[in-house]
Protein backbone atom coordinates (compact mmCIF):
# COMPACT_ATOMS: atom_id res chain seq x y z
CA UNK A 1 105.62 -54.28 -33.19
CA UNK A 2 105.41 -53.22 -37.09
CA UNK A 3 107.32 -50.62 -36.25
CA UNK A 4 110.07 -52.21 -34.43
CA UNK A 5 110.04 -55.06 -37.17
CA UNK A 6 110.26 -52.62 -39.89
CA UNK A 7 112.82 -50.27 -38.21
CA UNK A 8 110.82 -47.39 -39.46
CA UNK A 9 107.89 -45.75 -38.09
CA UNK A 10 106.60 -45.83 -41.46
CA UNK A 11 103.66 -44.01 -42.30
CA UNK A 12 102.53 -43.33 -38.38
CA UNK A 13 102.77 -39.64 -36.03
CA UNK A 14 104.55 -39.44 -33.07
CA UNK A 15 101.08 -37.67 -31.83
CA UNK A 16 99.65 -40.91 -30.60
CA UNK A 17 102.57 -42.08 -28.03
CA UNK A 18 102.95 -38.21 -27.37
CA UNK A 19 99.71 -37.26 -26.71
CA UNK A 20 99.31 -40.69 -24.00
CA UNK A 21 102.50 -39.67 -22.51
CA UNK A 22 100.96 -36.83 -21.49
CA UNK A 23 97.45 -38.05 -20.74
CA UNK A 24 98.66 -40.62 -18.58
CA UNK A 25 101.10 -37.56 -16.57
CA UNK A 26 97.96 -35.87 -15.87
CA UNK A 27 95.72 -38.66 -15.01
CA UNK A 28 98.64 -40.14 -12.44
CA UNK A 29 98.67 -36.70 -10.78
CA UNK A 30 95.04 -36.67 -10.87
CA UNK A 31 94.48 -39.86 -9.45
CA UNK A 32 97.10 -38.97 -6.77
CA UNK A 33 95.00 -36.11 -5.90
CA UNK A 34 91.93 -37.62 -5.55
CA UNK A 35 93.78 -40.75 -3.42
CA UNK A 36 92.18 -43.43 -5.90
CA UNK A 37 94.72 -46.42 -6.29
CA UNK A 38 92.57 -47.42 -9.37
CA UNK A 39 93.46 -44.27 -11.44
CA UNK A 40 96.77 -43.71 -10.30
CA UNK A 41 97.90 -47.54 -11.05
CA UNK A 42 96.43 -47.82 -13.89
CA UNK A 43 98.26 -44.54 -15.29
CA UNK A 44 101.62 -44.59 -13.87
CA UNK A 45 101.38 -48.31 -15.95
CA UNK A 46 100.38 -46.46 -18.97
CA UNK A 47 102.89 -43.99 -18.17
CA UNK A 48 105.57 -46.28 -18.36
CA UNK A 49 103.92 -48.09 -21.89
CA UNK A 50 104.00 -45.00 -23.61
CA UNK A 51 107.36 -43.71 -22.70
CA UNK A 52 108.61 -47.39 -24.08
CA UNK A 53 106.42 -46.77 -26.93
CA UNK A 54 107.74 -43.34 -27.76
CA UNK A 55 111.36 -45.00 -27.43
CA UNK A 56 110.67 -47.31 -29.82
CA UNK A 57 109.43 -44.62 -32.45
CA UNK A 58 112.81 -42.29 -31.35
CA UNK A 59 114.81 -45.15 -32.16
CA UNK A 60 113.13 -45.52 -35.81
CA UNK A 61 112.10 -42.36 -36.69
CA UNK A 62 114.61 -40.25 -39.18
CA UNK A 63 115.86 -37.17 -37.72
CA UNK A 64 114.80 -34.84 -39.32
CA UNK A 65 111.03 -35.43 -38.63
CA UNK A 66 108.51 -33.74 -36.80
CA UNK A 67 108.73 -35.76 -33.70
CA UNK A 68 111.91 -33.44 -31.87
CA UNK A 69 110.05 -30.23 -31.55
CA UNK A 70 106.52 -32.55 -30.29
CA UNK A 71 108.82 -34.50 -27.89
CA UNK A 72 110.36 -30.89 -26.62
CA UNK A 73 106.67 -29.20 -26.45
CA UNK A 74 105.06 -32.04 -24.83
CA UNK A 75 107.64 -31.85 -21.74
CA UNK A 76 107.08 -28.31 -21.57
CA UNK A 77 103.63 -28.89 -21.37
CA UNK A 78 104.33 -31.44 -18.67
CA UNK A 79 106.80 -29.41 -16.72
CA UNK A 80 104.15 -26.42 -17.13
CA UNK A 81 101.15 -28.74 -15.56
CA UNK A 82 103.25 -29.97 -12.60
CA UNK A 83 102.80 -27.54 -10.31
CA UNK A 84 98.95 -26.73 -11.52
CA UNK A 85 98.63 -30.33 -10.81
CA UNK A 86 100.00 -30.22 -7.27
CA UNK A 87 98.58 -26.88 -6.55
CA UNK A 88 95.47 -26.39 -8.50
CA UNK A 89 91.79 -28.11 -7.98
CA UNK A 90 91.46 -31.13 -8.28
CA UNK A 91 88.70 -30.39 -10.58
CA UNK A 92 90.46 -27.94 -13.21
CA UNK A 93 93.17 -30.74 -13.32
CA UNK A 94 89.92 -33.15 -14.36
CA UNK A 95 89.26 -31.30 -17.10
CA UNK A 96 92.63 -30.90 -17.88
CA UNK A 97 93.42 -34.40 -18.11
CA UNK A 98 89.83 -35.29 -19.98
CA UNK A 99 91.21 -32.46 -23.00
CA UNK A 100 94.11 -34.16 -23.18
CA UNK A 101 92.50 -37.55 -23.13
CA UNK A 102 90.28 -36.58 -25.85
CA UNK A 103 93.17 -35.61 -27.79
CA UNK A 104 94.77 -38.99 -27.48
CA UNK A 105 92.04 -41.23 -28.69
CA UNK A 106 91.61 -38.79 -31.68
CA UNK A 107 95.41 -38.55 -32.62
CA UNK A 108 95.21 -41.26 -34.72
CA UNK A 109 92.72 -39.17 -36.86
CA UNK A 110 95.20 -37.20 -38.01
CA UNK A 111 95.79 -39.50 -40.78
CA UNK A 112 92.11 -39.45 -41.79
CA UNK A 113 93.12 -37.54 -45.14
CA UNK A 114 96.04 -40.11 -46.10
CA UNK A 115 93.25 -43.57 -45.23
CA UNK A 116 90.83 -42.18 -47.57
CA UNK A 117 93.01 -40.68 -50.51
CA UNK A 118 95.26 -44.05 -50.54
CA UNK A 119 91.80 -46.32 -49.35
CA UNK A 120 94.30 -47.97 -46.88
CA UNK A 121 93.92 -48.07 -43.09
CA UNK A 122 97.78 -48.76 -43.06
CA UNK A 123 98.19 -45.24 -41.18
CA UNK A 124 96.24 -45.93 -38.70
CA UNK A 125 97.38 -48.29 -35.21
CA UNK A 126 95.04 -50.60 -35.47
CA UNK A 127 96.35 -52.16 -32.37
CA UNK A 128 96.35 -48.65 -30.08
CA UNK A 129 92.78 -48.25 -31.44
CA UNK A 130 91.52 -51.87 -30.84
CA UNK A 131 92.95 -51.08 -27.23
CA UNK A 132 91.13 -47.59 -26.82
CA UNK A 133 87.94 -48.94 -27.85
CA UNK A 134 88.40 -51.17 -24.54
CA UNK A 135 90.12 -48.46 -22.60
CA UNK A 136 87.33 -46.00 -23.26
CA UNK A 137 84.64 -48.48 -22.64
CA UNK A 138 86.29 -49.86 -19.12
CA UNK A 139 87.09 -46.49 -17.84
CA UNK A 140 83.67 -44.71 -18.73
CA UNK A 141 82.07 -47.79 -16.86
CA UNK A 142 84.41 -47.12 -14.12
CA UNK A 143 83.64 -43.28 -14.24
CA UNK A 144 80.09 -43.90 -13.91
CA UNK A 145 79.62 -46.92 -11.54
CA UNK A 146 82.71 -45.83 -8.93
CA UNK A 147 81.91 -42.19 -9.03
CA UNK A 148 79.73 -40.67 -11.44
CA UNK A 149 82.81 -38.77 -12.07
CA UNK A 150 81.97 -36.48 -15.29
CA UNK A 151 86.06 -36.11 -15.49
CA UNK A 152 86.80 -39.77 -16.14
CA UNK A 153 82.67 -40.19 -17.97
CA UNK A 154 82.77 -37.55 -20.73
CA UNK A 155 86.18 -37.92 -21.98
CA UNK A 156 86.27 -41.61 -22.16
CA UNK A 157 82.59 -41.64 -23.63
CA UNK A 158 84.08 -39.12 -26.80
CA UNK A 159 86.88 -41.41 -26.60
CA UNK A 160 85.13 -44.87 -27.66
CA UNK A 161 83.41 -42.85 -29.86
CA UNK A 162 86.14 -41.30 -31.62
CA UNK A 163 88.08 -44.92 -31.70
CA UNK A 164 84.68 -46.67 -32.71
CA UNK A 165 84.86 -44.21 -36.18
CA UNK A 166 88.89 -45.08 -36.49
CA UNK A 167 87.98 -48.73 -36.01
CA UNK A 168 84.98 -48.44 -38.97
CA UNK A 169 87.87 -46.91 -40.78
CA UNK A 170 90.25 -49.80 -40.44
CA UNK A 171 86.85 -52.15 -41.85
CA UNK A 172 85.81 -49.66 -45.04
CA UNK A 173 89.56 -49.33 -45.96
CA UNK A 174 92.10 -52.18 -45.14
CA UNK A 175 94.95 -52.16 -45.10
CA UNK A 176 97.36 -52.88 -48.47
CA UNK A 177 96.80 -56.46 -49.37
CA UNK A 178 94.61 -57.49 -46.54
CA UNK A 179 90.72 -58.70 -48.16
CA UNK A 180 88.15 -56.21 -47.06
């Protein structure tokens, strides 16, 4: 929403709606795999948030930025994983997709040097990590109640983890002009 409002992407890396593009790819194709409804719903719907999201960013983001050659490697990537997905185990995909999960929830973190040099949490998506913090938290519970699944457990476990510390970031440095 800032970012549409704005019409800039400001201070923010195309990482994050890159990185759940293609965690939600591999989590779809995982959860086809398996035959669970529950993962494969769930990620074709996040599928279809980030590829909005990353339209939105396209649309604001100068031209010259770093976000072309990301976009191009992260459908390589994708294109590369299809047919590991389709034909590979089920379980190398698993730990595929969990990488690439962790990844996601820690793309924010790329910013970490910027937060504490300017003391501002403005960097940082407070929204996306408000929402992994949930994400993470639902999904490890569903990982460990539905199938003791260390695929869908350990990622989602670093996950809230790794959003917990970006949340304690957004608390020690607000953002510019909001009271601490």
């Amino acid at each position: 929403r800032r970012v549409h409002g704005a019409k800039s992407v400001l201070q923010y890396s195309a990482l994050t709606p890159l990185t759940m593009l293609g965690n939600c790819f591999l989590w779809s194709m995982y959860g086809l795999r398996l035959g669970d409804p529950s993962i494969l719903v769930a990620n074709l719907t996040g599928l279809a948030t980030a590829t909005i999201a990353l339209g939105v960013y396209v649309a604001q983001a100068p031209t010259h930025s770093l976000w072309q050659p990301q976009l191009r490697t992260t459908l390589i990537l994708m294109c590369l994983a299809l047919p590991w997905g389709c034909l590979g185990s089920v379980g190398s995909l698993g730990c595929l997709a969990a990488s690439v999960c962790v990844m996601m929830f820690g793309s924010p973190l790329i910013s970490l040097k910027r937060v504490i040099a300017e003391h501002s949490s403005a960097s940082l998506p407070t929204p996306f990590i408000v929402l992994s913090v949930l994400n993470c938290a639902t999904w490890a519970t569903y990982g460990h109640l539905q199938h003791n699944n260390p695929a869908i457990l350990v990622p989602n476990l670093l996950g809230l983890l790794l959003a917990a510390a970006q949340l304690a970031l957004c608390c020690v440095f607000p953002k510019a002009g909001v009271p601490a």
